[in-house]
Structure formats: structure tokens, C-alpha cells
C-alpha atoms as a PDB file:
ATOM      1  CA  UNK A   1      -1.298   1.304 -16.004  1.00  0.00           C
ATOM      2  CA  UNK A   2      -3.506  -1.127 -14.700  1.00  0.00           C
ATOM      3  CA  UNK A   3      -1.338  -4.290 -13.340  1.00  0.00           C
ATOM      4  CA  UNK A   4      -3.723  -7.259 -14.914  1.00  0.00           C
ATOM      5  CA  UNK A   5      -3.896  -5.683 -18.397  1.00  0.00           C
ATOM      6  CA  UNK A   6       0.099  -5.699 -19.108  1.00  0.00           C
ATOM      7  CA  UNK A   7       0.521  -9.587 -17.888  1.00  0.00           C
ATOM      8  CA  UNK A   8       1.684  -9.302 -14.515  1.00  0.00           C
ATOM      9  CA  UNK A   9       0.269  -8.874 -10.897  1.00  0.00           C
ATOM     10  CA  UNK A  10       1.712  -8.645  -7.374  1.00  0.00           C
ATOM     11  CA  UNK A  11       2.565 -12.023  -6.087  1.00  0.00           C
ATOM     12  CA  UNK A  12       1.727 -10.892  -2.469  1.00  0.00           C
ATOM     13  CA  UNK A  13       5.237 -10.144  -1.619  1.00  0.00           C
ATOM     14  CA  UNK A  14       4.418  -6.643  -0.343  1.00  0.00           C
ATOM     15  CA  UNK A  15       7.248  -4.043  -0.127  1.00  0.00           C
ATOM     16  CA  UNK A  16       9.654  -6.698   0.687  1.00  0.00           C
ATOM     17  CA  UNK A  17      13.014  -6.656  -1.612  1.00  0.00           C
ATOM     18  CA  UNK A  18      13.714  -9.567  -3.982  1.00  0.00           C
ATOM     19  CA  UNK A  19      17.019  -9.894  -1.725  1.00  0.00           C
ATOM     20  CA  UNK A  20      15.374  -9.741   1.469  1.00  0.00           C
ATOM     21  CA  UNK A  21      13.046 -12.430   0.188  1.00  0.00           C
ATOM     22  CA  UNK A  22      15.678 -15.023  -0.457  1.00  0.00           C
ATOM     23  CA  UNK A  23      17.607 -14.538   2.699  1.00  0.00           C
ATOM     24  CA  UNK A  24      14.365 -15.933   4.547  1.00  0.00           C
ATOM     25  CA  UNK A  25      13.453 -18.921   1.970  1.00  0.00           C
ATOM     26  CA  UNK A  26      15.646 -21.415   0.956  1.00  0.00           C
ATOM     27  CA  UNK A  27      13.873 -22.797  -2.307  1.00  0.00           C
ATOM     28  CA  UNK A  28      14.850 -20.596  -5.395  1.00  0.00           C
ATOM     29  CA  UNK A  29      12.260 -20.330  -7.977  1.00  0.00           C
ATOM     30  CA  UNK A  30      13.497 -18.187 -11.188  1.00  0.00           C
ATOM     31  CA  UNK A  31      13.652 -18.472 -14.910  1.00  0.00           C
ATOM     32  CA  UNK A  32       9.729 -18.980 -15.650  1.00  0.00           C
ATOM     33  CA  UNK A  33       8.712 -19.440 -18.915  1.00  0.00           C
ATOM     34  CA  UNK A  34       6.696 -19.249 -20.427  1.00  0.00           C
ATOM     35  CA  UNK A  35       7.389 -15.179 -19.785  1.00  0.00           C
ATOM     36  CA  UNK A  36       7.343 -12.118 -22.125  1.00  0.00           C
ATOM     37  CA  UNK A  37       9.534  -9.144 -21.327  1.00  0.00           C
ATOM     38  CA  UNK A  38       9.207 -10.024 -17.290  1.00  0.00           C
ATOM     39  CA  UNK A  39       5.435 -10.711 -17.510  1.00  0.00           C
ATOM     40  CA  UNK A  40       4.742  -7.142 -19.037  1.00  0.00           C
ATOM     41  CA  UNK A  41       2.918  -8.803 -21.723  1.00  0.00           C
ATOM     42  CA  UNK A  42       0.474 -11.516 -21.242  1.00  0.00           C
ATOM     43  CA  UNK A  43       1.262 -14.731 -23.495  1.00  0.00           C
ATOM     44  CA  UNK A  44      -1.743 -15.529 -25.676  1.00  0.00           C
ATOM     45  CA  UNK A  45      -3.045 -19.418 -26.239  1.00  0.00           C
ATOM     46  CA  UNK A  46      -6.762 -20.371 -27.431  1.00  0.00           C
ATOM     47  CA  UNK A  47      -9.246 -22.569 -25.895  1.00  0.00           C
ATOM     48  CA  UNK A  48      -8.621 -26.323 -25.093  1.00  0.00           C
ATOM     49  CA  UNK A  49      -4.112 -25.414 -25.777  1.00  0.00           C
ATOM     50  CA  UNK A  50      -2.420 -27.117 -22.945  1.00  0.00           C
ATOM     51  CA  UNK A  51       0.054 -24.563 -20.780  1.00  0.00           C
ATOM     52  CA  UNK A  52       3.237 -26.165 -20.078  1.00  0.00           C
ATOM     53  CA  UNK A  53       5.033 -23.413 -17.524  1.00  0.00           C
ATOM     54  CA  UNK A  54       8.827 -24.594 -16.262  1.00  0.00           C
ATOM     55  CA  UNK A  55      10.945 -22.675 -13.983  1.00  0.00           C
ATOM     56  CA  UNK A  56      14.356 -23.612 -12.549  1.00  0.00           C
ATOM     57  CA  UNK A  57      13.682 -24.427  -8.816  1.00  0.00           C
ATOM     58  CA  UNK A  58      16.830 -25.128  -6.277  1.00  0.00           C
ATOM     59  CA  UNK A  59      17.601 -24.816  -2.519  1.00  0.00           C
ATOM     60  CA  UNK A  60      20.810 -25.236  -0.990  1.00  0.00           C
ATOM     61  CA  UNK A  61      21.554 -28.725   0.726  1.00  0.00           C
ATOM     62  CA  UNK A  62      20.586 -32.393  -0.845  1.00  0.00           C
ATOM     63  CA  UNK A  63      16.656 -31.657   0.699  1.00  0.00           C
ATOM     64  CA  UNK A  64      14.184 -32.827  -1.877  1.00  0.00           C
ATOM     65  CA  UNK A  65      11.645 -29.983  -3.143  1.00  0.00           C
ATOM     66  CA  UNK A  66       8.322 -29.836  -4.731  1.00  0.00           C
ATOM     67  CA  UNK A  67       5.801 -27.478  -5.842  1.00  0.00           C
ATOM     68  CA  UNK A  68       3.232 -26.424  -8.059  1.00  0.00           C
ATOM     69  CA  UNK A  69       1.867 -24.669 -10.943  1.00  0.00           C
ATOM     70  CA  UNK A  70      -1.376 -22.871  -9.656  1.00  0.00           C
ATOM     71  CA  UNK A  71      -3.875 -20.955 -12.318  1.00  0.00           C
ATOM     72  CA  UNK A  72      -6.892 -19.754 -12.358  1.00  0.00           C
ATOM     73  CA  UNK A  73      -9.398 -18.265 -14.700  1.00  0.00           C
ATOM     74  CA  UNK A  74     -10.474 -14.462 -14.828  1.00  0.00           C
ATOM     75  CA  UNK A  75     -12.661 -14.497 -17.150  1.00  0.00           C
ATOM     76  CA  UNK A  76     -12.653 -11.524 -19.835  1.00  0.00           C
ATOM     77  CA  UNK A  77     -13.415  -8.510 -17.565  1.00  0.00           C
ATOM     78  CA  UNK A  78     -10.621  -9.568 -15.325  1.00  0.00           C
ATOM     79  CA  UNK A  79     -10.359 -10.227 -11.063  1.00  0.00           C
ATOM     80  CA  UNK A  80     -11.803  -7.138  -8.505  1.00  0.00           C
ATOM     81  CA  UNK A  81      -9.926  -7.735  -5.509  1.00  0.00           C
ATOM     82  CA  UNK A  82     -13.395  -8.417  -3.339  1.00  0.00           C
ATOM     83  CA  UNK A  83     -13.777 -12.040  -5.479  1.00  0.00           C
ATOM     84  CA  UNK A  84     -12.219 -15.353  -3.990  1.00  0.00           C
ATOM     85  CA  UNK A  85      -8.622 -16.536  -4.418  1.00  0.00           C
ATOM     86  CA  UNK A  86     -10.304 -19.720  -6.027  1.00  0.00           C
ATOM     87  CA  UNK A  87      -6.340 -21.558  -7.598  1.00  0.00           C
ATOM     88  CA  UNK A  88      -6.217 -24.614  -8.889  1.00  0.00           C
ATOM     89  CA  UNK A  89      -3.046 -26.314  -9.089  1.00  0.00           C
ATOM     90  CA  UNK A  90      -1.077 -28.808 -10.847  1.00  0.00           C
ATOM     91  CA  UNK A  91       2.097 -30.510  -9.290  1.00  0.00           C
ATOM     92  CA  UNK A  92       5.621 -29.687 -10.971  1.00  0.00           C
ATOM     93  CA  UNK A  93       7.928 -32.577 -12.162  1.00  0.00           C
ATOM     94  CA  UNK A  94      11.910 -32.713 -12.329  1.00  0.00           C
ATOM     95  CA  UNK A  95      13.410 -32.420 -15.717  1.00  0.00           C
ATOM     96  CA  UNK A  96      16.688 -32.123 -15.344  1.00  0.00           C
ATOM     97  CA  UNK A  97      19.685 -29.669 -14.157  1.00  0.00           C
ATOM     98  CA  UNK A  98      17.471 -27.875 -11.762  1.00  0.00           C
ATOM     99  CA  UNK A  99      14.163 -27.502 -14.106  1.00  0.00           C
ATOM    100  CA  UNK A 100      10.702 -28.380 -13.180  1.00  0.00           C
ATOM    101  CA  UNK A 101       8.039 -28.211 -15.511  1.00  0.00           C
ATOM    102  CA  UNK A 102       3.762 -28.580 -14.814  1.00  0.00           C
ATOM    103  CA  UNK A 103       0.522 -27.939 -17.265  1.00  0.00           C
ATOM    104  CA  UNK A 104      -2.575 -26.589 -17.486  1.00  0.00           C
ATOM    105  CA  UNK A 105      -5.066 -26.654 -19.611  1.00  0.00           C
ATOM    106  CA  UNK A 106      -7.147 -23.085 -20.972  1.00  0.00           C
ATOM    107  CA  UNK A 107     -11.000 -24.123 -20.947  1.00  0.00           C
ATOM    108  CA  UNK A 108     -12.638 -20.664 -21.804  1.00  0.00           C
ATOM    109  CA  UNK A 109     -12.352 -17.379 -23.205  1.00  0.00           C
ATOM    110  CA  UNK A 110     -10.595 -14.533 -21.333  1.00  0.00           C
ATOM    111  CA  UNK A 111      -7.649 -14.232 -18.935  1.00  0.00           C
ATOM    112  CA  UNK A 112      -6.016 -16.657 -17.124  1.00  0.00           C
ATOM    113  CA  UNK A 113      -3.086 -15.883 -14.312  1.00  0.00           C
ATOM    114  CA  UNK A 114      -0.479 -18.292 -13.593  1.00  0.00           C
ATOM    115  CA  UNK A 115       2.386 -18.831 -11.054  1.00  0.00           C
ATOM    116  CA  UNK A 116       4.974 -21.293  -9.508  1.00  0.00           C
ATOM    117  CA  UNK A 117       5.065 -22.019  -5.974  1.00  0.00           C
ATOM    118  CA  UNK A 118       7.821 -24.704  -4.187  1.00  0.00           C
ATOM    119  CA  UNK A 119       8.498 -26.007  -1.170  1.00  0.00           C
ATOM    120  CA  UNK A 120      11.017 -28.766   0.685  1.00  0.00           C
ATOM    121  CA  UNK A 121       9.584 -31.703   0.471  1.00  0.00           C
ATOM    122  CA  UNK A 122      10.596 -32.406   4.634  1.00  0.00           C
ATOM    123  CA  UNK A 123       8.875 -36.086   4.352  1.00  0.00           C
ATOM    124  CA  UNK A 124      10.430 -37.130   1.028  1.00  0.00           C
ATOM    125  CA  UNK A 125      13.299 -36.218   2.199  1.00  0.00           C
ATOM    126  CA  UNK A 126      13.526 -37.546   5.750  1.00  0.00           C
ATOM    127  CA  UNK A 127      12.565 -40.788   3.719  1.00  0.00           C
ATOM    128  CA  UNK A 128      15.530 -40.531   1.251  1.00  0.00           C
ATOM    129  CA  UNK A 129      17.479 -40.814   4.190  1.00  0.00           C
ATOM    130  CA  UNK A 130      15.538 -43.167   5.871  1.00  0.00           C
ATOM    131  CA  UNK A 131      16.616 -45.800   2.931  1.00  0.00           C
ATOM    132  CA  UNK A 132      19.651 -44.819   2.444  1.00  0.00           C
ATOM    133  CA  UNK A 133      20.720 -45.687   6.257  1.00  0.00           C
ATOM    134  CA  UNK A 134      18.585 -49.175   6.060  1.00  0.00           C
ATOM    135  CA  UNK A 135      20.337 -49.824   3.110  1.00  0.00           C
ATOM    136  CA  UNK A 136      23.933 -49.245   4.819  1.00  0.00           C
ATOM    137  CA  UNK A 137      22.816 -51.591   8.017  1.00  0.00           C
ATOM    138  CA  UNK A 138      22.796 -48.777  10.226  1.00  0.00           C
ATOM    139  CA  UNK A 139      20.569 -48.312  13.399  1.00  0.00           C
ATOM    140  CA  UNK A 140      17.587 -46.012  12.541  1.00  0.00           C
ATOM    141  CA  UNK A 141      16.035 -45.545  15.950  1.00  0.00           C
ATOM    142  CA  UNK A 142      15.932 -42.081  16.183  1.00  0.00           C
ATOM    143  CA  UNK A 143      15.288 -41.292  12.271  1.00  0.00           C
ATOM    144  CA  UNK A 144      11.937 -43.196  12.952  1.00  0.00           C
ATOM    145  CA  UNK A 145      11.129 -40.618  15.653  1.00  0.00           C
ATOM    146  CA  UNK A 146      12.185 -37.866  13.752  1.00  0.00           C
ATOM    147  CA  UNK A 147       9.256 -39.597  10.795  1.00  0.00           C
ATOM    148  CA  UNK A 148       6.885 -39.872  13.454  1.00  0.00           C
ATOM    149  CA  UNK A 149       6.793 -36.361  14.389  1.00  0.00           C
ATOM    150  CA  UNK A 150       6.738 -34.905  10.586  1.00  0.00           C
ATOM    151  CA  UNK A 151       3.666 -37.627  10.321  1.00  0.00           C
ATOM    152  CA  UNK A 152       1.833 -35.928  13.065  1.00  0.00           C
ATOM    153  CA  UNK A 153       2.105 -32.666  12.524  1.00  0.00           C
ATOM    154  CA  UNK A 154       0.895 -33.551   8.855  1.00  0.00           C
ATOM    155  CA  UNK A 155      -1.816 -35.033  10.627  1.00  0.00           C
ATOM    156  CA  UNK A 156      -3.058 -32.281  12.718  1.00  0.00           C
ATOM    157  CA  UNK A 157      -1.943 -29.450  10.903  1.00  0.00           C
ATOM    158  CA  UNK A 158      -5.242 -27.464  10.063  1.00  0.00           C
ATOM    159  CA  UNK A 159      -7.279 -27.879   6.968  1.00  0.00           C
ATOM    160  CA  UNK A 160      -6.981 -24.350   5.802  1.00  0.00           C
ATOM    161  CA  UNK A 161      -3.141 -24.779   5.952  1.00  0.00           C
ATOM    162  CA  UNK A 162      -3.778 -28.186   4.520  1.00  0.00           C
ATOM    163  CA  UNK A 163      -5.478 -27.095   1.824  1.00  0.00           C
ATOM    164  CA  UNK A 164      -3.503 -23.965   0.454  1.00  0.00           C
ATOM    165  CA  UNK A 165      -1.183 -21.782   2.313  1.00  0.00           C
ATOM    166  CA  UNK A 166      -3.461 -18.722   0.033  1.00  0.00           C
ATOM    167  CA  UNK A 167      -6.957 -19.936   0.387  1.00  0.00           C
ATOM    168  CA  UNK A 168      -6.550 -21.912  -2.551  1.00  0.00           C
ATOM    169  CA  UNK A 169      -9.766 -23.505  -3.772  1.00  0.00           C
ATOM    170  CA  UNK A 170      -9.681 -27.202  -4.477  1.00  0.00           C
ATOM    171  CA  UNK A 171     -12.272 -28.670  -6.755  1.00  0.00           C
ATOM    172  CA  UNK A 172     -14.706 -30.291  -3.495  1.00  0.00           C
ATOM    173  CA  UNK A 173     -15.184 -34.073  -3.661  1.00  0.00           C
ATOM    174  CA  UNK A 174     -19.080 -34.740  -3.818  1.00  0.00           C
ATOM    175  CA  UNK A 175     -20.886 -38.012  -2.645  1.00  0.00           C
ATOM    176  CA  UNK A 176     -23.286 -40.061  -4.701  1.00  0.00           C
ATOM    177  CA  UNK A 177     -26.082 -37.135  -3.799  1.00  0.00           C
ATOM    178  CA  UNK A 178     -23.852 -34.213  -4.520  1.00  0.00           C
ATOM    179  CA  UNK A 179     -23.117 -33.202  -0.839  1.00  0.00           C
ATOM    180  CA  UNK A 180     -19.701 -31.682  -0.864  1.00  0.00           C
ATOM    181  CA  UNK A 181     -17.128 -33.259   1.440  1.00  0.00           C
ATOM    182  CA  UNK A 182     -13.690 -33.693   2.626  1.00  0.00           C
ATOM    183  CA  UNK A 183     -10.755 -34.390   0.393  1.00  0.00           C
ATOM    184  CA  UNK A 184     -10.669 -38.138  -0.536  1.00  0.00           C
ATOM    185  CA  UNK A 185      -6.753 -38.860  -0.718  1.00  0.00           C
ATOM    186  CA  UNK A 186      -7.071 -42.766  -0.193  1.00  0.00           C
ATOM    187  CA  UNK A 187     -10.332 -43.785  -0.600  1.00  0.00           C
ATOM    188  CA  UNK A 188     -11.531 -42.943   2.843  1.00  0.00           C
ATOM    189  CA  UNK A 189     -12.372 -39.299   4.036  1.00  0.00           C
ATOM    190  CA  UNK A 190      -9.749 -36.562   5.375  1.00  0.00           C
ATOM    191  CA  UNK A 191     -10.465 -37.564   9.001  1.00  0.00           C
ATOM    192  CA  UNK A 192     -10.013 -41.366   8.215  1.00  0.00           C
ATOM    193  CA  UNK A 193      -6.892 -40.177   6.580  1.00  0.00           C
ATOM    194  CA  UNK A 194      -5.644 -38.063   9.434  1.00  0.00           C
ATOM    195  CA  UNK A 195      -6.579 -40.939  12.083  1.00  0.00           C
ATOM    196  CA  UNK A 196      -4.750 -43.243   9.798  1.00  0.00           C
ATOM    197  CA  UNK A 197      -1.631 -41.191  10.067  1.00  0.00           C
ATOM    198  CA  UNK A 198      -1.340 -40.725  13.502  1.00  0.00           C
ATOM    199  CA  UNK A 199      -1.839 -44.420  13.945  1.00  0.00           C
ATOM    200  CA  UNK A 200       1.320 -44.730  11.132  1.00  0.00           C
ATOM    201  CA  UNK A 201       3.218 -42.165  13.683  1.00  0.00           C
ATOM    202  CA  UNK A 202       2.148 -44.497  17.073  1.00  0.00           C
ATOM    203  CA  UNK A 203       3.856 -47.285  15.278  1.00  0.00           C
ATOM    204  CA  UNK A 204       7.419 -45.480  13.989  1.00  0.00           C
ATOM    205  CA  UNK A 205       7.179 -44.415  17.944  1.00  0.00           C
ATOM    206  CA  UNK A 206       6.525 -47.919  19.241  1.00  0.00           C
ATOM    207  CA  UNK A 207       8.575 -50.954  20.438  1.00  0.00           C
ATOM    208  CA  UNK A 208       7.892 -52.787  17.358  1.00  0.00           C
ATOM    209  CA  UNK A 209      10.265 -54.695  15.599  1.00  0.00           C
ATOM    210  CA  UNK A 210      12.188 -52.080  13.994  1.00  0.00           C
ATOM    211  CA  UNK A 211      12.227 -53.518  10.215  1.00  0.00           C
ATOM    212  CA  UNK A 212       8.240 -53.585  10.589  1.00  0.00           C
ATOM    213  CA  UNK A 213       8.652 -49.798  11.340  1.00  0.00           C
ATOM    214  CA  UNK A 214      10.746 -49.056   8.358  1.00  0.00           C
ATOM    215  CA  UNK A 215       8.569 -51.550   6.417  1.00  0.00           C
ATOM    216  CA  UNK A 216       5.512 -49.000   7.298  1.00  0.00           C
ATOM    217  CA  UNK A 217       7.276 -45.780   6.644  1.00  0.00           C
ATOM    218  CA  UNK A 218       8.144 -47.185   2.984  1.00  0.00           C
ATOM    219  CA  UNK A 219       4.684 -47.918   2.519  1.00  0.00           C
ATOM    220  CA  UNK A 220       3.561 -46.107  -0.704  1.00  0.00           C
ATOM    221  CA  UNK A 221      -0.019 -45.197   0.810  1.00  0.00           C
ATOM    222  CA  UNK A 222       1.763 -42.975   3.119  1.00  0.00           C
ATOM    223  CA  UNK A 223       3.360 -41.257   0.820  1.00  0.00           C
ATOM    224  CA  UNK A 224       0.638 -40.518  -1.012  1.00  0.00           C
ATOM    225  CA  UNK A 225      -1.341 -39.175   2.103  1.00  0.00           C
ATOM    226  CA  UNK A 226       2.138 -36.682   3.167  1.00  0.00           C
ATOM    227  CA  UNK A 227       1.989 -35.647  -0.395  1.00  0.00           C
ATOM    228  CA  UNK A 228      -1.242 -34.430  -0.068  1.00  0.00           C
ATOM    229  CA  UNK A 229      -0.139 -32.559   3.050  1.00  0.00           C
ATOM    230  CA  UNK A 230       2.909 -30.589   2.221  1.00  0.00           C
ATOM    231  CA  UNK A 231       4.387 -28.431   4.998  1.00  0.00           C
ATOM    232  CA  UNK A 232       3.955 -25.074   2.716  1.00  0.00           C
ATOM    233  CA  UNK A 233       4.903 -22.890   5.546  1.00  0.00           C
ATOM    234  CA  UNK A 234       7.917 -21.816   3.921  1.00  0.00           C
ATOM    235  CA  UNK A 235       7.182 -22.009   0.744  1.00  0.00           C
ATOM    236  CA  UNK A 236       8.433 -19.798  -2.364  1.00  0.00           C
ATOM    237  CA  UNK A 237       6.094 -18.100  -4.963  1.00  0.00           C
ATOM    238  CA  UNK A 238       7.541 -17.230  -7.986  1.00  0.00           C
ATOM    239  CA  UNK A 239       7.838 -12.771  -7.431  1.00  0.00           C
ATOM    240  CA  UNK A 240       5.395 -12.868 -10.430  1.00  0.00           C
ATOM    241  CA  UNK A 241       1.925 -13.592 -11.274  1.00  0.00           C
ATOM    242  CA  UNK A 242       1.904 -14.117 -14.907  1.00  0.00           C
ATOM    243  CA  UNK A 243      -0.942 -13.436 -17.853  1.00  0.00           C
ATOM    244  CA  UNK A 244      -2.221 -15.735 -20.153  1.00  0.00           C
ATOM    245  CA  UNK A 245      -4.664 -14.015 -22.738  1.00  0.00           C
ATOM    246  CA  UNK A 246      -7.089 -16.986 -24.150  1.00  0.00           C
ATOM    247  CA  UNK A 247      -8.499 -16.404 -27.403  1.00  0.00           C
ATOM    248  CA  UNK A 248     -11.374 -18.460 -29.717  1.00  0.00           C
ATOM    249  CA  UNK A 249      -9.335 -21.228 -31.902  1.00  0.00           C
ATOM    250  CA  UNK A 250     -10.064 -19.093 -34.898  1.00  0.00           C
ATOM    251  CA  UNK A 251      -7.546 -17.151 -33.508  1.00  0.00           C
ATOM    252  CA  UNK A 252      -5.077 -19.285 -34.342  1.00  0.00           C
ATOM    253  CA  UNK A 253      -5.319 -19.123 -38.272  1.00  0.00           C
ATOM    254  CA  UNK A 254      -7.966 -18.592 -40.304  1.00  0.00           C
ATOM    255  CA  UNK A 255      -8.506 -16.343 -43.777  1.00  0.00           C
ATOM    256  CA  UNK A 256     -10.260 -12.836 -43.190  1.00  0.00           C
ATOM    257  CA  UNK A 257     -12.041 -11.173 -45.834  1.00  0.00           C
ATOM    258  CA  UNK A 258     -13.156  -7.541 -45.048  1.00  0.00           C
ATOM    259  CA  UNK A 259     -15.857  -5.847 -46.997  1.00  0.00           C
ATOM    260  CA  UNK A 260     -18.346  -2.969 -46.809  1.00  0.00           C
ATOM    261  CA  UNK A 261     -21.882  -4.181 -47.194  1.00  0.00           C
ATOM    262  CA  UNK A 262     -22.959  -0.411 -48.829  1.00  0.00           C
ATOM    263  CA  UNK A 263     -20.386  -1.412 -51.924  1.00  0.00           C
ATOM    264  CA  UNK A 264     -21.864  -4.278 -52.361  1.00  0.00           C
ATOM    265  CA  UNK A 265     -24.959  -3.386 -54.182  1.00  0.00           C
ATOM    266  CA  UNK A 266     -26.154  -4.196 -58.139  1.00  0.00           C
ATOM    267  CA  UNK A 267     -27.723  -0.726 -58.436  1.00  0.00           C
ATOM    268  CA  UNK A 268     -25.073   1.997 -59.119  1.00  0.00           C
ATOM    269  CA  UNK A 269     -27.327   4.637 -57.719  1.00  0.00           C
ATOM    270  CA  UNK A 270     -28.234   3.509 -54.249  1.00  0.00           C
ATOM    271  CA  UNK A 271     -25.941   1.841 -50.980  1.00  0.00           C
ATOM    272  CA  UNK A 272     -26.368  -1.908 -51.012  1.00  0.00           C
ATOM    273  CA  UNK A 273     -28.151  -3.896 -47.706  1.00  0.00           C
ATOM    274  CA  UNK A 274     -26.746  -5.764 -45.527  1.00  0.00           C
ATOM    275  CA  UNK A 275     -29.126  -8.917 -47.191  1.00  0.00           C
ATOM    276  CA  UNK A 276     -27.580  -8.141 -50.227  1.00  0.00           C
ATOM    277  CA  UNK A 277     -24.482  -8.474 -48.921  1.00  0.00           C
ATOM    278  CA  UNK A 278     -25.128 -11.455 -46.750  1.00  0.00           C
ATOM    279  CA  UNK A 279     -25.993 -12.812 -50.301  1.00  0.00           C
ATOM    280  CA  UNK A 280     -22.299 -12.945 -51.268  1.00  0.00           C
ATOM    281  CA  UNK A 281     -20.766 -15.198 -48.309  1.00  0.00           C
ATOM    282  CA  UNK A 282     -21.019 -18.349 -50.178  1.00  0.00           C
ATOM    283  CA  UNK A 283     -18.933 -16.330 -53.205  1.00  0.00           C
ATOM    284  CA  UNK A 284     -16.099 -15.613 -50.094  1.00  0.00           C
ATOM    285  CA  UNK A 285     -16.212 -19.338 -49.081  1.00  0.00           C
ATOM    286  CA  UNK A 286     -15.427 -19.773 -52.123  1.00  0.00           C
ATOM    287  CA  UNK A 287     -12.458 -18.222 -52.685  1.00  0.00           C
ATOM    288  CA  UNK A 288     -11.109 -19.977 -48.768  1.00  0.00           C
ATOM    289  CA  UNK A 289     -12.213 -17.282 -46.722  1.00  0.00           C
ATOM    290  CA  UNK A 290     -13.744 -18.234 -42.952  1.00  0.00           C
ATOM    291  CA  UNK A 291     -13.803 -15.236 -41.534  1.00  0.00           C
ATOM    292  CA  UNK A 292     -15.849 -12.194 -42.441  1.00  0.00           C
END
């Protein structure tokens, strides 16, 4: 039986075991909902319904994580494998006691696919500690370094990687005459950005005074540009790539009449017309009926 139809797909794990898979990755992502019956049956929403997926997401250690929900539309004759990755994501926020939750929103008829994908978060938490050690008086020489180096290789590390560990497709940032361009994380372009980090990592390196170091790794702009730079290179994605069937709104309620247009005729000896039955719709109105 074709994969796509009963609501669940090959996340790209190949042949590998589930065990063998989590004795090379340290993040944990299990529990997805929503899920029917292990993604054998797609879950069904209609146009414009907001998709809220959770999973429980955990690594071993007091590292920070984050990830993603990433989707993408099908359409309603499905995905041949020679067509782009093209996912869109949406980032995952801590609930509580382990669970993460992110949404999506269904914009059109057909199949959707959705999955979870998590990572460390290596910058949020070398800051964590960064803080924590200011905060205690203590000499943060080396922790600086250690910040300087993850700011680099955010830096450098190539767009493709950057972008999506999968090819993912991000929605391109267009000028004022439509040109497609770089990412636009802080108002300038990804190359402004990246110059703009590695002049961030010259500093944590320098002989500056070092609470004018710290006061520039706490700077919120910087987080925002490592955020948009996650080191996904060992990442988890959830085993499954999950189904979600989008239907018309009428879908979701609505009063069905059924008829046969030959019945409905006023002469006993001949089949009625399909005029003559279009004649009775406003009757079926009527009596609540929207659907025919």
C-alpha cells in the first residue's frame, strides 16, 4: 500500500534501527500528536484550521534544545519523488515537563505532511552558562573563547546548511522590485549579518575589557542572528512523516440532502430533468439543507 495514502512516509532514516538511531543523537523526539494509530491514518482538518503538533523532546545533560515543526503542502494528487523538498517551518516552544508544541496553518485543499525536527541549542546554551558564571563573580576568559568560536562557525557555516539541513525551502525575501535575495535576519542582508558576527567573535577574542565582552555576548541582536543559524548537524527528526488530509469547510458540518433528479418529475409517465429538479433547491433550503 502506497506510503502517502495511509498517513505516513519515510522520514529519511533509511534501514537504520530506531535503537541504532538514538545511540548516535542525543535529542529524543517521541510522543507526536497529533498521530492516529502511528501515522497509519492521516488526521483530517479543513482549510484556514490552525495545526497545533506537540511532541515530548529531551536530551540527556542540562543543554538547551530547540527545533521545529516543518510542513508542507502536497496538494491533492500527492508528492512524486522527482519534485523539490520545498518545507516550511515553524519554531517549537517549551510547555512544560519535556513537551514542545508549534502550529501551522492548512491554506488549501489536499494533503499536507508534517514532522518534528530538534536540535541542541549549542549557543543558548553556552550563554546559559555564560550568565550564570558572571552572575557568581567568576572569571569567564575562556567561556568567551569558547562563544567566539560557536559565533564563527555560525558565521561561515554554508548557506545550504544554513538554510535547512534537507534542502528546506524558505519563503525568499524580495526587494522593493521583486528581486529575490538573501535572508534578512536583522535588517541588513545575510552577508552583513555574517560580517557582523565575525566582528561579534573578534571582540569575545580580544583584549577588551572583559564586562564589555560579556556585555556583547548578552546582546539580544545576537541572539537573534545564532537563532537563525542553528548548528542542525545533529539534529533529530521525528522517525515519522505524518498526514494531514485538508478538506473544504463544508466538511466540517453541514446538512446533506440526496435526491434523484428522474423522481422528481410532475408527470407520472415520464423521468423528470435535471431543470426540473434544479427547480426544487429553494424547497431543500428550506427545510435547512446546504448541501445537495
Amino acid at each position: 500500500m502506497d506510503m502517502l495514502q495511509t498517513g505516513v512516509r519515510d522520514s529519511g532514516l533509511g534501514t537504520r534501527s530506531q535503537h541504532d538511531v538514538r545511540t548516535r543523537q542525543r535529542v529524543i523526539v517521541e510522543r507526536v500528536w497529533p498521530e492516529i494509530d502511528g501515522g497509519r491514518f492521516p488526521i483530517k482538518r479543513t482549510v484556514g484550521e490552525t495545526i497545533t503538533v506537540g511532541a515530548d523532546i529531551f536530551a540527556d545533560g542540562y543543554d538547551l534544545l530547540a527545533g521545529v515543526v516543518k510542513f508542507r503542502a502536497l496538494g491533492s494528487g500527492g508528492r512524486v519523488l522527482s519534485d523539490p523538498a520545498g518545507w516550511n517551518e515553524s519554531p517549537l516552544v517549551a510547555r512544560d515537563n519535556d513537551r514542545w508544541e508549534g502550529t501551522f496553518t492548512v491554506t488549501d485543499l489536499g494533503d499536507y505532511e508534517y514532522t518534528i525536527e530538534a536540535w541542541v541549542d549549542r549557543f543558548g546554551s553556552w550563554l546559559k552558562g555564560l550568565v550564570a558564571k558572571v552572575d557568581a563573580a567568576q572569571d569567564v576568559a575562556s567561556e568567551l573563547l569558547e562563544g567566539a568560536e560557536l559565533i564563527q562557525a555560525a558565521a561561515v557555516r554554508p548557506k545550504e546548511e544554513v538554510r535547512l539541513k534537507e534542502k528546506v525551502r524558505l519563503k525568499a525575501d524580495t526587494t522593493e522590485t521583486g528581486a529575490p535575495h538573501d535572508t534578512v535576519v536583522s535588517g541588513f542582508s545575510r552577508t552583513e549579518d555574517n560580517l557582523r558576527l565575525l566582528e561579534i567573535a573578534d571582540l569575545l577574542r580580544s583584549n577588551a575589557p572583559q564586562v564589555a565582552r560579556v556585555w556583547a555576548a548578552k546582546d539580544p541582536s545576537l541572539r537573534a542572528l545564532m537563532d537563525a543559524r542553528p548548528d542542525r548537524s545533529t539534529s533529530t527528526a521525528y522517525e515519522r512523516t505524518l498526514i494531514c488530509r485538508v478538506d473544504s469547510v463544508r466538511a466540517r458540518f453541514g446538512a446533506w440532502y440526496e435526491m434523484f433528479p428522474r423522481s422528481v418529475t410532475p408527470d407520472p409517465s415520464r423521468s423528470g430533468t435535471f431543470r426540473e429538479a434544479e427547480s426544487r433547491l429553494a424547497d431543500i433550503a428550506a427545510m435547512g439543507f446546504d448541501i445537495v
